[in-house]
Every structure is written in C-alpha cells, then in structure tokens.
Protein backbone atom coordinates (compact mmCIF):
# COMPACT_ATOMS: atom_id res chain seq x y z
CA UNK A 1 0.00 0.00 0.00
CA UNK A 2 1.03 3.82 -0.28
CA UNK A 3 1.63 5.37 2.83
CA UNK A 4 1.72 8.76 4.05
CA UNK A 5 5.35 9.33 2.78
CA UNK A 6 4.40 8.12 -0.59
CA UNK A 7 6.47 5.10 -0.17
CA UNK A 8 4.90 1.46 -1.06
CA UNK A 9 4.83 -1.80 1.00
CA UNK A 10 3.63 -5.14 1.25
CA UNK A 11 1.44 -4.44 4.27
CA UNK A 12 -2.44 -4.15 3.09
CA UNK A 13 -4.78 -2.04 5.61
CA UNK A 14 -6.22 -4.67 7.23
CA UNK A 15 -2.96 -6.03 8.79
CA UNK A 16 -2.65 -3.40 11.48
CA UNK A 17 -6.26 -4.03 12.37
CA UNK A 18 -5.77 -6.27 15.22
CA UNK A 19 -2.66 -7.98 16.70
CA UNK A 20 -3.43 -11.39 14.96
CA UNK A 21 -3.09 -9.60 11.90
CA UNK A 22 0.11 -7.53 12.93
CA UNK A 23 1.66 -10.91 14.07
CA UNK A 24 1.10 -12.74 11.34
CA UNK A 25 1.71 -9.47 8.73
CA UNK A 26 5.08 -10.26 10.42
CA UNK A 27 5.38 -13.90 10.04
CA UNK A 28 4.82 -14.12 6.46
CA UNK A 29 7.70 -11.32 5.73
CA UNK A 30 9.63 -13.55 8.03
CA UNK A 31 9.25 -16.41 5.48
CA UNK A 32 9.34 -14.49 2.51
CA UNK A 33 13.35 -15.45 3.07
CA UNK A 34 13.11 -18.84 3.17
CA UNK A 35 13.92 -19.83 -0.19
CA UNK A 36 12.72 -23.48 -0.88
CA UNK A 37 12.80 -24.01 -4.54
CA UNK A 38 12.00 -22.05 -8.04
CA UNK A 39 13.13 -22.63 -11.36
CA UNK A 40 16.04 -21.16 -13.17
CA UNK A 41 17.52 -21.28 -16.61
CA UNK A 42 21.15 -22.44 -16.98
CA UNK A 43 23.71 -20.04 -17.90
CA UNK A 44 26.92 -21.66 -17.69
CA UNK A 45 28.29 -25.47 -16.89
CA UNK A 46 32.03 -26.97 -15.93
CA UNK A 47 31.38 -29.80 -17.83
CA UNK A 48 30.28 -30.57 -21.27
CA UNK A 49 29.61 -34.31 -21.52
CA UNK A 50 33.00 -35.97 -21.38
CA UNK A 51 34.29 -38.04 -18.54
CA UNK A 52 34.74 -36.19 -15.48
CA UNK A 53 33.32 -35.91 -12.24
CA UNK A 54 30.17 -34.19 -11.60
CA UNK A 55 30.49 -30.02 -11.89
CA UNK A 56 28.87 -27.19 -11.25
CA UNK A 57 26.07 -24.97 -13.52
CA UNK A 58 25.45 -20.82 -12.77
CA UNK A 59 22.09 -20.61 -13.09
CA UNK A 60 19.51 -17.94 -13.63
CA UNK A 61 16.41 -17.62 -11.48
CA UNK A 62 13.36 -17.07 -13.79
CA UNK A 63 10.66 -15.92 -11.22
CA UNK A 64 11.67 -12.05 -10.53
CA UNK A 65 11.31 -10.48 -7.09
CA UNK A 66 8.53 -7.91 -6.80
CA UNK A 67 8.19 -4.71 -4.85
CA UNK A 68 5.31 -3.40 -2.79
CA UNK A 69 4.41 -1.62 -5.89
CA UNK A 70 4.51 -4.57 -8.07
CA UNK A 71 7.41 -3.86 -9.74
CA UNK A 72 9.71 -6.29 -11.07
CA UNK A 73 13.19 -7.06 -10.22
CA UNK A 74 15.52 -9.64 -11.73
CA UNK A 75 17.37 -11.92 -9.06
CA UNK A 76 21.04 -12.05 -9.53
CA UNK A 77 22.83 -15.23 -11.26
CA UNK A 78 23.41 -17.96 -8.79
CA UNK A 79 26.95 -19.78 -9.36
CA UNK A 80 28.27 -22.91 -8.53
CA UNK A 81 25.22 -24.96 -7.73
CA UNK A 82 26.21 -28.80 -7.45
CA UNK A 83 24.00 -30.37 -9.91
CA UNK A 84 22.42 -33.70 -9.73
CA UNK A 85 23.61 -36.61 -11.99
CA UNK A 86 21.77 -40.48 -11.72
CA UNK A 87 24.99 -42.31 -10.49
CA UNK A 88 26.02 -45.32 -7.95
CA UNK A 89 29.62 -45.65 -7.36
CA UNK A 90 31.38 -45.59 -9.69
CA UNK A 91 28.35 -46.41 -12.82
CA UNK A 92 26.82 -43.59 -14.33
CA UNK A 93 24.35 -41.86 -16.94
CA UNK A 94 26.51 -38.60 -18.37
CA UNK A 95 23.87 -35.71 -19.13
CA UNK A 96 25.44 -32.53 -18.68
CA UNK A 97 23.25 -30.07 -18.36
CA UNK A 98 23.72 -27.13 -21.55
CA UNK A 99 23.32 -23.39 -21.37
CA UNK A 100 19.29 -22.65 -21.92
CA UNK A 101 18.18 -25.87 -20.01
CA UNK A 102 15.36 -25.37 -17.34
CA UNK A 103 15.22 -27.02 -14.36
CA UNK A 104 14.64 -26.42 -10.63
CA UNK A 105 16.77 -25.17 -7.69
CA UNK A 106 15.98 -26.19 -4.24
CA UNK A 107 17.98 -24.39 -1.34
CA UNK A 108 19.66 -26.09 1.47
CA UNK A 109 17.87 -25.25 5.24
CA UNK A 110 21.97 -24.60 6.23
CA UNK A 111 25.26 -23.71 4.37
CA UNK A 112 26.68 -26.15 2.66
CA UNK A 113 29.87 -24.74 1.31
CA UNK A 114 32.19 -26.88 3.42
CA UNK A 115 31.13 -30.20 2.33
CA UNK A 116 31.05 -28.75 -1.38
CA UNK A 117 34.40 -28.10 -0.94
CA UNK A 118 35.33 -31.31 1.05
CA UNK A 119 32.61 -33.42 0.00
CA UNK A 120 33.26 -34.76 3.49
CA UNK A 121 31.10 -34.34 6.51
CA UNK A 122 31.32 -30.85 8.02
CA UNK A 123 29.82 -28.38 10.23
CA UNK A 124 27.86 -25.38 8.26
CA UNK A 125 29.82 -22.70 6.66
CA UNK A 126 28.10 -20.10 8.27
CA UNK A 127 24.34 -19.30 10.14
CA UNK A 128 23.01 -18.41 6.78
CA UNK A 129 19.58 -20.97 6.39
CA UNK A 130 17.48 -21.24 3.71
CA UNK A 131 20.03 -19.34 1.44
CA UNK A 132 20.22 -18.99 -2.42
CA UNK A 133 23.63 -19.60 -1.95
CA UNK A 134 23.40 -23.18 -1.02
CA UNK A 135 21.27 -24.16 -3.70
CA UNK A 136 21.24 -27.49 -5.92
CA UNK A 137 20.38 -27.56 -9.24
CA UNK A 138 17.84 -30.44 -10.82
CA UNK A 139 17.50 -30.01 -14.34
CA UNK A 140 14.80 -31.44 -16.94
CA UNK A 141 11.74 -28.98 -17.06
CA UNK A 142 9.87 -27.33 -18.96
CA UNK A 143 12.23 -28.12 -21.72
CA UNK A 144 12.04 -28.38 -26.09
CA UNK A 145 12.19 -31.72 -27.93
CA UNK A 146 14.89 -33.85 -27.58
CA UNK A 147 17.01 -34.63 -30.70
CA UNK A 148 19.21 -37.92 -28.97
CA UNK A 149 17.19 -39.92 -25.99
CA UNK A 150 16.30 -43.52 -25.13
CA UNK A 151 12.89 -43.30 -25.30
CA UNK A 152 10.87 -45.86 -23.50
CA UNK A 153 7.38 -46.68 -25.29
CA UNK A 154 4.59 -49.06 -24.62
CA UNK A 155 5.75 -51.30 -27.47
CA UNK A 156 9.52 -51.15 -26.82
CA UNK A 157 13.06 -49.02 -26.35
CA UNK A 158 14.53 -46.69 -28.69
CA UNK A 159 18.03 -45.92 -29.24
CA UNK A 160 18.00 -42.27 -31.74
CA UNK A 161 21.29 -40.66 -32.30
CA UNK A 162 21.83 -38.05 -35.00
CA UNK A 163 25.03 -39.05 -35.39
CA UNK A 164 26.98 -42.38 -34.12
CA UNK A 165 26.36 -44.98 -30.90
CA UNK A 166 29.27 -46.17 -29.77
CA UNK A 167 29.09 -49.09 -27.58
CA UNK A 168 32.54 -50.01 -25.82
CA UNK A 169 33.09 -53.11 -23.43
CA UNK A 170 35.89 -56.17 -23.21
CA UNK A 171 32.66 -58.41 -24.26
CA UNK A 172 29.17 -57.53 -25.70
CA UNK A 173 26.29 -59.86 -25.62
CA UNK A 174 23.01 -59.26 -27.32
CA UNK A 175 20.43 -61.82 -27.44
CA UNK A 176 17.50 -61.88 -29.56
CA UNK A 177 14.84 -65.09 -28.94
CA UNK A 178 12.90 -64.10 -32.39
CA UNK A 179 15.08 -62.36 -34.83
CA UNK A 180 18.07 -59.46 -34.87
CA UNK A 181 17.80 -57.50 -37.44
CA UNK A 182 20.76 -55.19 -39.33
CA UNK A 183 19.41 -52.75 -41.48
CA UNK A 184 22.07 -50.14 -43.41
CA UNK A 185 23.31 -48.75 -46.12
CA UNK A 186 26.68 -50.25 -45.40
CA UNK A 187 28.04 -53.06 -42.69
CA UNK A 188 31.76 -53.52 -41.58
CA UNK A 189 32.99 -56.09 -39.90
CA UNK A 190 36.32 -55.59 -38.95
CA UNK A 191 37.78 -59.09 -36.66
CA UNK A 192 36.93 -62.63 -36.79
CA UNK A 193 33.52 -63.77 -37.29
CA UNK A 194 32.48 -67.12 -35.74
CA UNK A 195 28.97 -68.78 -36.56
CA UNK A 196 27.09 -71.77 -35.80
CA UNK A 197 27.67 -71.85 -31.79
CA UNK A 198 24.93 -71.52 -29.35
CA UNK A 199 21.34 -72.42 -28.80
CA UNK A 200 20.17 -70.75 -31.82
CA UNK A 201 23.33 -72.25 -34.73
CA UNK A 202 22.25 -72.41 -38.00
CA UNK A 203 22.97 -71.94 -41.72
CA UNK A 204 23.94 -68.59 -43.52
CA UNK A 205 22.01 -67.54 -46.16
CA UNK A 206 22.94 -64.81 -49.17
CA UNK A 207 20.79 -63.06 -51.41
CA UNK A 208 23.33 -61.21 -53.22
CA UNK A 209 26.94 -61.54 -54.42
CA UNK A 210 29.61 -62.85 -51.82
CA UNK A 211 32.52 -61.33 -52.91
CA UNK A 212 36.06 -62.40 -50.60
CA UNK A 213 39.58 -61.49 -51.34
CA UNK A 214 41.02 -64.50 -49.30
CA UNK A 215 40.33 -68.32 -49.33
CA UNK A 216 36.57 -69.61 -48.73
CA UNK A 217 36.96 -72.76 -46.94
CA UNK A 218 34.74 -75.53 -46.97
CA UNK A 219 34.74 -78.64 -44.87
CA UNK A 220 38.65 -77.87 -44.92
CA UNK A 221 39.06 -77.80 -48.82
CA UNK A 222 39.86 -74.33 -50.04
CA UNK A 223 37.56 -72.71 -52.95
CA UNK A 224 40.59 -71.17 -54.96
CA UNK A 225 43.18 -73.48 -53.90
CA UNK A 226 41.64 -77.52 -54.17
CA UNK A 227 42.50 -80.12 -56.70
CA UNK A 228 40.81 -82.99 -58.11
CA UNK A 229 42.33 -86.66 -59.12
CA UNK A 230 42.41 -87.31 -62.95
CA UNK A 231 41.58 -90.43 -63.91
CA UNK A 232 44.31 -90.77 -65.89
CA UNK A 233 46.10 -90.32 -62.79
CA UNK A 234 47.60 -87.16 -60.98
CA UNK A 235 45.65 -84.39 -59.85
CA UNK A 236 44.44 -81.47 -62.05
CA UNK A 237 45.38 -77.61 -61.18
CA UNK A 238 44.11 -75.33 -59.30
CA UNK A 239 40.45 -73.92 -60.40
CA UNK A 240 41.51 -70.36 -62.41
C-alpha cells in the first residue's frame, strides 16, 4: 500500500487491524526469506559431456522479485550450484546439463559450502539458512524436444542418435529369442567372425553376391586353392 510518505509496502490495511493480523503481517515477511525451490535457466556449466566428475552450472532464477508496488526485479545469477547426476559408485548416466536448459533449484535449510568443498562431513559454513547460496540444481523442465534420448514406449526401447552410438566393453552380448535384425546402407565387420555356436546355430544364407579377397573354406578344402584326381592319374590344377 502507499503510505503517508508516498512510499509502497507489502502491508495491506487490514494487517494493522488487530494484533493477529500484525503478528502474522510479520510472520509471512519472516518467510518471505526462506527460499525453498523455483526454477532457473542455466547459464553456464564446468562440464560438457565428457568423462569427469560431476560439476557445477550458474544458473539464472526465472521468477523475478517484486516490490510493494509490483514492480519487477531480476534476481542475480546464482553460481556454482552442485548439480544432480543419476549415479552409484562408480556407474553412471553422463547428461550434462547445456546453457538454456530449465530445471529447478531447491535451497539447502543450512550452508553447505564446506562439504562442497570437502565433499566430506562438516559443520555449516556459516548461520546463513534457507540461502540462495546453497542451492542445488535439478534439471529437466519445462524443456524443447529432444534430438538424442532412449525413449521408452509401450511397445519397446529406442536408441536415436543423430550421429553415431558407440558401444565399448571387453565383451558384448546381445540376445534376440525371435530375430536381430541389421538394417544399413553399409556393414563392416572388422575381426573374426564365428557362426554356428549356441542355442540358436544355423545356416547362412545370401541373397546377393559374396565377394572375398582370401580363401573360402569348406569342410577344410579351399575354394581357390583344391584339386581334383584325374583319372588318368595325378591331380588337375588349381580352379583359375
């Protein structure tokens, strides 16, 4: 309201009406500083998807403060919120969050800048509580269309890349009880390929031209390389 000095505030007339309404005029400004949580847009981020340990995002807050006037201020940039990655030990999912990502920051109820910096048990910083210093930053709202996800469905998983998948283990396993299908342009092998063990062995079949610049081997006769006896007696060459 306007008061006699032509200054505004967030008291409204009927708050000095009684003491109820003085006292709790004077609890809610009280928790107007508790900061629990709001969403904020990501300005900046330590890490950009390699393999690292988990960083730190400055973050925007998107909800501006207001005056007694209604007047709207923009909070300041927030900077080095711990953000929160899906990890156990030493396994991982690796999604950095990117500069224009929305998410949500929720504040700690007491500093936590010594166990950021120690990420070991430690007494509070400081008395600040509730602070938008000691926030943590949760990302994933409110965001566009993904271009590369694993997108579960009610009829299965998929895989979408733009650009390559890039699987990378001492062994990899896939097992199909119906059928496993390869469908590109073009298919490399490059190693060894071994068929005919396991529960599903069976014969290869080619619909096109099998073209190979080494020896086919067949029951252990070589294609390019076996002879036949002549009747006449000998062997004859090599097929040409």
């Amino acid at each position: 309201m306007t008061t006699g000095s032509g200054y505004t505030g967030q008291q409204e007339p009927g708050d000095g009406g009684n003491d109820y309404n003085a006292q709790s005029f004077l609890v809610n400004q009280i928790l107007s500083r508790v900061n629990t949580a709001t969403l904020v847009r990501v300005l900046s981020c330590t890490n950009d998807g390699g393999l690292s340990p988990v960083g730190l995002v400055d973050v925007q807050p998107l909800v501006n403060q207001v005056d007694g006037a209604g007047n709207g201020k923009p909070s300041g940039a927030l900077h080095n919120l711990p953000y929160c990655r899906i990890q156990g030990g030493a396994d991982a999912i690796i999604i950095d969050p990117k500069p224009g990502d929305i998410g949500i920051a929720v504040f700690a109820s007491r500093d936590i800048s010594k166990v950021k910096n120690t990420k070991a048990q430690a007494n509070p910083g400081s008395w600040a509580r509730f602070s938008m210093s000691d926030g943590l930053y949760i990302g994933g709202v409110l965001n566009g269309t993904p271009v590369q996800y694993v997108q579960f469905t009610g009829s299965g998983i998929n895989v979408v890349s733009p650009s390559k998948i890039t699987c990378t283990a001492p062994s990899i396993e896939m097992d199909a009880s119906e059928k496993f299908a390869v469908n590109s342009a073009n298919i490399v092998l490059n190693g060894p390929v071994q068929q005919g063990a396991g529960s599903n062995s069976g014969n290869v079949s080619m619909g096109g031209t099998l073209n190979v610049t080494g020896t086919v081997t067949g029951a252990g006769i070589g294609l390019s390389t076996h002879v036949h006896s002549d009747p006449q007696g000998g062997t004859t060459g090599a097929p040409v």
